[in-house]
N, C-alpha and C. Protein backbone atom coordinates (compact mmCIF):
# COMPACT_ATOMS: atom_id res chain seq x y z
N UNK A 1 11.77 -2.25 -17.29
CA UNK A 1 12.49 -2.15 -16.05
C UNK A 1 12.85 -3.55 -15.57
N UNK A 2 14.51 -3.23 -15.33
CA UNK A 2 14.31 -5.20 -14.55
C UNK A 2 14.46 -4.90 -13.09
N UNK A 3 14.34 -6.05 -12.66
CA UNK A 3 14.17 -6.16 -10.70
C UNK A 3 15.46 -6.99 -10.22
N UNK A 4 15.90 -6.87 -9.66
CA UNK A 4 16.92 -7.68 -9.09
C UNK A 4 15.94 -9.27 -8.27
N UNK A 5 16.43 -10.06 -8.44
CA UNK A 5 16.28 -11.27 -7.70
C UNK A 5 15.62 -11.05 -6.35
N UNK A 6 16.56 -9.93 -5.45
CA UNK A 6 16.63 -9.93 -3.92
C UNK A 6 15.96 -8.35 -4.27
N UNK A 7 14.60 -8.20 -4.22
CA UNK A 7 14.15 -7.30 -4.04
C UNK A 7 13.15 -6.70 -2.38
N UNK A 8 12.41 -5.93 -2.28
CA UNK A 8 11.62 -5.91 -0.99
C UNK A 8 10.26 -5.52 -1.45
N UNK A 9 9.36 -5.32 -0.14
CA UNK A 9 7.94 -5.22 -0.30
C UNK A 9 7.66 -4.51 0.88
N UNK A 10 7.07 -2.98 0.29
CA UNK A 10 6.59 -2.50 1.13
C UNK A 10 4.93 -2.58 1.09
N UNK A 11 4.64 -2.46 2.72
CA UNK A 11 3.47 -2.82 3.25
C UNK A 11 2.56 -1.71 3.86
N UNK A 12 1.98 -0.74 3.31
CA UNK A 12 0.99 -0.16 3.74
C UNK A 12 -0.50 0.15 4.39
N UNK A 13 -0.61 -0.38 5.40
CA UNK A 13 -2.07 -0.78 6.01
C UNK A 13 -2.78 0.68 6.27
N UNK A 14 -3.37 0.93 5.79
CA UNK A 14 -4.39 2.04 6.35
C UNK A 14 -6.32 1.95 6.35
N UNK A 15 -6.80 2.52 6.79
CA UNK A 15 -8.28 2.68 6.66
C UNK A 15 -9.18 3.08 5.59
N UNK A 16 -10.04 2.59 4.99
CA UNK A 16 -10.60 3.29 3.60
C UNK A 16 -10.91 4.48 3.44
N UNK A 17 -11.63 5.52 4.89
CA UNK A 17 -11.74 6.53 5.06
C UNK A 17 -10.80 7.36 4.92
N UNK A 18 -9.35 7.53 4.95
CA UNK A 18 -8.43 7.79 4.85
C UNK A 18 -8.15 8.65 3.88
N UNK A 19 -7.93 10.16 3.80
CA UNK A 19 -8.08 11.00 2.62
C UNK A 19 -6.73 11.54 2.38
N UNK A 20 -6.37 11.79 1.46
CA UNK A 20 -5.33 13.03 1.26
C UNK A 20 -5.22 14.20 -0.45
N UNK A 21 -5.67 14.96 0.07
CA UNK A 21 -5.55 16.25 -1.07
C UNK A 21 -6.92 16.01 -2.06
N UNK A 22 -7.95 15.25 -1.11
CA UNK A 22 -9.60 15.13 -1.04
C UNK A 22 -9.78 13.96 -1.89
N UNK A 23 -8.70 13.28 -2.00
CA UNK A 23 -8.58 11.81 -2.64
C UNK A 23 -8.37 10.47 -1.59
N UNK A 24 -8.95 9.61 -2.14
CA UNK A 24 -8.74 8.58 -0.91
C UNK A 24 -7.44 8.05 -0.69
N UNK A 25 -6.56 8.02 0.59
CA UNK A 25 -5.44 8.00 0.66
C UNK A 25 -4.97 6.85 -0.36
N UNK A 26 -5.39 5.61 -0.22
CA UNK A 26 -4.45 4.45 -1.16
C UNK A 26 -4.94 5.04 -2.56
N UNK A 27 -5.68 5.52 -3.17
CA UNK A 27 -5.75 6.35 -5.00
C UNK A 27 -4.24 7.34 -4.46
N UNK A 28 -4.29 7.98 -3.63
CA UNK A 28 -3.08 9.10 -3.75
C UNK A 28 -1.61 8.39 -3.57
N UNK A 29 -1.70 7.29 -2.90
CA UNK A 29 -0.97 6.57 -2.64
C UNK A 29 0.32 6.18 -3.76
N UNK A 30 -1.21 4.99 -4.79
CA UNK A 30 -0.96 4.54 -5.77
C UNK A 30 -0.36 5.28 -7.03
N UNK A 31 -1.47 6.48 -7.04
CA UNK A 31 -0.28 7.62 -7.77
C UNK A 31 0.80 7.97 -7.57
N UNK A 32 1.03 8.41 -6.78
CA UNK A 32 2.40 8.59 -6.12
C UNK A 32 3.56 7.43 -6.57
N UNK A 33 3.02 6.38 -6.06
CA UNK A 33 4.13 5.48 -6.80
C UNK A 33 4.26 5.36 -8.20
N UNK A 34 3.36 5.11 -8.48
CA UNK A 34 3.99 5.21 -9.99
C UNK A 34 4.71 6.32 -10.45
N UNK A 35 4.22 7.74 -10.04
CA UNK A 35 5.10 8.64 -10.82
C UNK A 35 6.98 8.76 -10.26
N UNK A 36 6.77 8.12 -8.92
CA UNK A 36 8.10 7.74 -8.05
C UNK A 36 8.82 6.69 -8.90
N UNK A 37 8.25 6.00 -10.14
CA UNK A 37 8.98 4.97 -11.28
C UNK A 37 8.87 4.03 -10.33
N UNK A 38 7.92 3.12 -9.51
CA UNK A 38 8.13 2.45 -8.86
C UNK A 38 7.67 0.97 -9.63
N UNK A 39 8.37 0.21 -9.24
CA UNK A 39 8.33 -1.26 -10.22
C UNK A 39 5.96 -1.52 -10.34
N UNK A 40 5.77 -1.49 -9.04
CA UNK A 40 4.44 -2.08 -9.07
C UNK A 40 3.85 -1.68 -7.70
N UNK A 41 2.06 -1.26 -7.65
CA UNK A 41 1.43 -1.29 -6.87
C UNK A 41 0.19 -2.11 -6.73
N UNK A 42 -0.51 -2.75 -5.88
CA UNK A 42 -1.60 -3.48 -5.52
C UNK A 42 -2.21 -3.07 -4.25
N UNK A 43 -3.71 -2.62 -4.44
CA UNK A 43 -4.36 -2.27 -3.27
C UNK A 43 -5.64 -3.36 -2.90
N UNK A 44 -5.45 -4.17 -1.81
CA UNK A 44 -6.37 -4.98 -1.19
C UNK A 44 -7.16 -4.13 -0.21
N UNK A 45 -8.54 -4.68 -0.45
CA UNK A 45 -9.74 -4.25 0.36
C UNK A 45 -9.99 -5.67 1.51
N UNK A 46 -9.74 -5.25 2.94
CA UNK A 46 -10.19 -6.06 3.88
C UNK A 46 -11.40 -6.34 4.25
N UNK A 47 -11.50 -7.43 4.49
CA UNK A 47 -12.84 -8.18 5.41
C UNK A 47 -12.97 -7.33 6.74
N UNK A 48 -11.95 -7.62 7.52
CA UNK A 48 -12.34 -7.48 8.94
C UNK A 48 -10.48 -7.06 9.30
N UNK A 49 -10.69 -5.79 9.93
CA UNK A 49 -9.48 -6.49 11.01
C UNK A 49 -9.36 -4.87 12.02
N UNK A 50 -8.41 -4.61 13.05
CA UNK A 50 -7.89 -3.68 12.84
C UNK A 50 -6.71 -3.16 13.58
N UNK A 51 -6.66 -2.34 14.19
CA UNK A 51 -4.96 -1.41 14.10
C UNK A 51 -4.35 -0.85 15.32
N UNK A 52 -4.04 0.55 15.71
CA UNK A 52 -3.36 0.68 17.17
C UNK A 52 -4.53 0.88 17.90
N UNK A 53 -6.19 1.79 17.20
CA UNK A 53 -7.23 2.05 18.06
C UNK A 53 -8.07 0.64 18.59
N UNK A 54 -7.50 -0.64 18.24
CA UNK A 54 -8.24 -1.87 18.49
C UNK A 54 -9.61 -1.39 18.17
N UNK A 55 -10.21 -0.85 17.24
CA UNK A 55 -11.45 -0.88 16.89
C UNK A 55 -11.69 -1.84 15.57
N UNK A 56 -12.38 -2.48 15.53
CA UNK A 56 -12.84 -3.75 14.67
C UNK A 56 -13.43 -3.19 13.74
N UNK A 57 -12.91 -3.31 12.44
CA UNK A 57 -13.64 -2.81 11.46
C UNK A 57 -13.98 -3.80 10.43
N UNK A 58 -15.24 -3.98 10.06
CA UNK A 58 -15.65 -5.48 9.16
C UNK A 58 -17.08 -4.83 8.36
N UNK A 59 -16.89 -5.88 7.61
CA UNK A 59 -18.04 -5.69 6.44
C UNK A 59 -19.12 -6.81 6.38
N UNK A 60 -20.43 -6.43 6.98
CA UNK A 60 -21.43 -7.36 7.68
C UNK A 60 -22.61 -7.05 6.27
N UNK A 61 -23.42 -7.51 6.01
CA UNK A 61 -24.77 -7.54 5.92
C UNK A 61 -25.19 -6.73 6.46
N UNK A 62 -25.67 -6.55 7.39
CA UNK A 62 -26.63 -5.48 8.51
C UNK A 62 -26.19 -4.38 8.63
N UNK A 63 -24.30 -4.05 8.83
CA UNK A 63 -23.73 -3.28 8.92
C UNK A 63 -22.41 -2.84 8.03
N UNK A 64 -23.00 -1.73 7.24
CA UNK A 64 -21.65 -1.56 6.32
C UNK A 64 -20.90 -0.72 6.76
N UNK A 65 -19.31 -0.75 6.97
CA UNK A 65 -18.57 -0.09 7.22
C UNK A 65 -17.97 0.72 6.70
N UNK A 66 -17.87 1.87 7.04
CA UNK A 66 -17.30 2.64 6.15
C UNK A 66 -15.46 3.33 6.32
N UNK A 67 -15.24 2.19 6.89
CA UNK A 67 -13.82 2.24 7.38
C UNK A 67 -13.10 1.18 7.42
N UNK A 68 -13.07 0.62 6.34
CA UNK A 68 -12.80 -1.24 6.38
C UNK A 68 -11.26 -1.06 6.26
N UNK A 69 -10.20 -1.66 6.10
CA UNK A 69 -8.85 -2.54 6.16
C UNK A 69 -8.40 -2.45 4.79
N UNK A 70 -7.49 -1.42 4.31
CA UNK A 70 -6.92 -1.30 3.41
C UNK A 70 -5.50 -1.77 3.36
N UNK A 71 -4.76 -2.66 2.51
CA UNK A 71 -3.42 -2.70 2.29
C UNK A 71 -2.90 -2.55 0.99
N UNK A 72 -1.96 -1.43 0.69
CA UNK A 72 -1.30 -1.21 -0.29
C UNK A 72 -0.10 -1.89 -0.27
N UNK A 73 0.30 -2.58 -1.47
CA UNK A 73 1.76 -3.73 -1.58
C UNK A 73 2.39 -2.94 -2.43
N UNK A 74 3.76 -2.27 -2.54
CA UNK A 74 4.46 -1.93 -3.54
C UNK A 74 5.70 -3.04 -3.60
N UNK A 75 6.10 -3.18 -4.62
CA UNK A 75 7.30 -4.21 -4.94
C UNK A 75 8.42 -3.24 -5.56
N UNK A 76 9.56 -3.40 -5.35
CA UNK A 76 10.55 -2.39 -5.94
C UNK A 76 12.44 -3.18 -4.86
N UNK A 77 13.02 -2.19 -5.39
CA UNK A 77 14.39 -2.29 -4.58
C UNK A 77 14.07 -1.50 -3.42
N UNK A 78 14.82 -1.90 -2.18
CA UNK A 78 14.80 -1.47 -1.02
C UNK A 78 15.12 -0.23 -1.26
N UNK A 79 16.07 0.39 -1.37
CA UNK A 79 16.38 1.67 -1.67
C UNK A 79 15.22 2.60 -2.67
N UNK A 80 14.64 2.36 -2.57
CA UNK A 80 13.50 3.11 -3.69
C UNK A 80 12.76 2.76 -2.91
N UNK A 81 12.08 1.52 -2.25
CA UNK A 81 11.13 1.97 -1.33
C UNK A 81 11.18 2.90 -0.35
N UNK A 82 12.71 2.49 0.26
CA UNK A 82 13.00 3.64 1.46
C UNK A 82 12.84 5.42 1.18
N UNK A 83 13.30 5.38 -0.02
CA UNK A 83 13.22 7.04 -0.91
C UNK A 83 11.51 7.09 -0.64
N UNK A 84 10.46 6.32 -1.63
CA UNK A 84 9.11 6.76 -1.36
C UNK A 84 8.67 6.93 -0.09
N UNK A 85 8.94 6.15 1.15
CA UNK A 85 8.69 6.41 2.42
C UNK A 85 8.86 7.54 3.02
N UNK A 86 9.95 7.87 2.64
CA UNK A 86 10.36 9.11 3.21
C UNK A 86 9.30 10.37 2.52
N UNK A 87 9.07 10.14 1.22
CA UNK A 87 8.41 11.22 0.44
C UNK A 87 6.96 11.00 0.71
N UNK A 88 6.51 10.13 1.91
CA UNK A 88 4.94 9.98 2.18
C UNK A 88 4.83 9.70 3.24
N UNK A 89 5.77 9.98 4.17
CA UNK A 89 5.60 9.64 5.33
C UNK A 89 4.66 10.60 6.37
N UNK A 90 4.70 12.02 5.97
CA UNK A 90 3.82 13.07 6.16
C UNK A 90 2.73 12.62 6.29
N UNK A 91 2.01 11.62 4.94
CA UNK A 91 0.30 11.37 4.60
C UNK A 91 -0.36 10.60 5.61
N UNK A 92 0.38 9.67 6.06
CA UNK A 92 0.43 8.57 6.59
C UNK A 92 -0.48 8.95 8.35
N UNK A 93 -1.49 9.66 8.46
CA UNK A 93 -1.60 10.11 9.65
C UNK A 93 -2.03 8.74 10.96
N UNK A 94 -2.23 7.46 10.62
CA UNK A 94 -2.70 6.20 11.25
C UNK A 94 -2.27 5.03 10.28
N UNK A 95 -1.97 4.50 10.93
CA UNK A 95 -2.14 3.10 10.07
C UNK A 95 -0.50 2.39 10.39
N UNK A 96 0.15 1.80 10.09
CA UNK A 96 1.34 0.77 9.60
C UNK A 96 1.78 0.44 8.19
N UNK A 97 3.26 0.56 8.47
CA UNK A 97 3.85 0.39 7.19
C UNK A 97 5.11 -0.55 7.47
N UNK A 98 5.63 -1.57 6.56
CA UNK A 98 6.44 -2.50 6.79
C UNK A 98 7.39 -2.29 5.51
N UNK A 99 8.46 -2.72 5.31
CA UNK A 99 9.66 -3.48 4.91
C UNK A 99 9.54 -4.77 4.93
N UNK A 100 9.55 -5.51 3.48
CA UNK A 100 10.28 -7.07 3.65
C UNK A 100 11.19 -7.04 2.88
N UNK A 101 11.83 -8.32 2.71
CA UNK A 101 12.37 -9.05 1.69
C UNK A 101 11.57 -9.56 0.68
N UNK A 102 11.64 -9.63 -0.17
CA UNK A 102 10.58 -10.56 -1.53
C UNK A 102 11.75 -11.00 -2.00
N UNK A 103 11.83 -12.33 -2.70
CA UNK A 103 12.25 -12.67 -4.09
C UNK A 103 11.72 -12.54 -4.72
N UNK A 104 12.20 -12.13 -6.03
CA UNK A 104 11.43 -11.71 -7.36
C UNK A 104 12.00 -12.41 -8.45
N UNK A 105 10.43 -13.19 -8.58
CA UNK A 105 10.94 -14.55 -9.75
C UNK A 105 10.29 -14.15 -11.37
N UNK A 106 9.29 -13.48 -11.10
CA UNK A 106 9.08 -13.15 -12.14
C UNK A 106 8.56 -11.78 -12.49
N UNK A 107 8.84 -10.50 -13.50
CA UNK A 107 8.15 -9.38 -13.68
C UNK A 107 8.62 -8.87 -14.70
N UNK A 108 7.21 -8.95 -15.54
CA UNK A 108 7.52 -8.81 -17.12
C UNK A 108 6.14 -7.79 -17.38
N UNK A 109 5.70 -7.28 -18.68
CA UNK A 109 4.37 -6.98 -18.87
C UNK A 109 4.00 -7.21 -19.83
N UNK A 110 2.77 -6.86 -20.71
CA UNK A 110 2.40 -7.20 -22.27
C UNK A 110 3.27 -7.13 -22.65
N UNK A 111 3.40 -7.69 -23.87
CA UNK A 111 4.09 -7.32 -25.17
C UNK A 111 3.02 -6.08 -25.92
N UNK A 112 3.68 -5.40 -26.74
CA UNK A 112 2.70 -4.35 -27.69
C UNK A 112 2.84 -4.53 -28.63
């Protein structure tokens, strides 16, 4: 697959607790994109942060959270992100989702 130069990045923030179809929302997520032919997904696990409930969610020693700061990154053409959005926008019951711009300088994979 090639990428255009002027591609975008969508931004998915949600909570780890976060389920859908008894799977954790970013695993259902991540599936989803790929079978959507989507260029690439990456799911980061947060330290600390949080969202519209201003409740602080962090990962202590003393106290483990069980609701920490998830962000899913997909990379693709705008128009294909906008298509998956629409096809997950249902799941999405809390959290934030963004649109950028990316340049895309490089995206290749193994050789076989």
């Amino acid at each position: 697959m090639n990428l255009p130069e002027d591609g975008s990045l969508l931004r998915i923030f949600i909570g780890e607790s976060d389920r859908c179809e008894g799977k954790p929302l970013y695993e259902w997520l991540v599936v989803k994109a790929r079978e959507s032919g989507l260029a690439g997904a990456t799911v980061l696990r947060g330290m600390i942060g949080f969202g519209p409930s201003s409740k602080i969610s962090s990962h202590k020693i003393l106290r483990l959270s069980e609701d920490l700061p998830i962000v899913i990154e997909i990379v693709d053409r705008q128009e294909k992100l906008e298509n998956f959005l629409d096809q997950i926008n249902g799941v999405i019951q809390e959290g934030l989702v963004t649109i950028e711009s990316a340049r895309i300088k490089i995206y290749r994979g193994r050789k076989e």
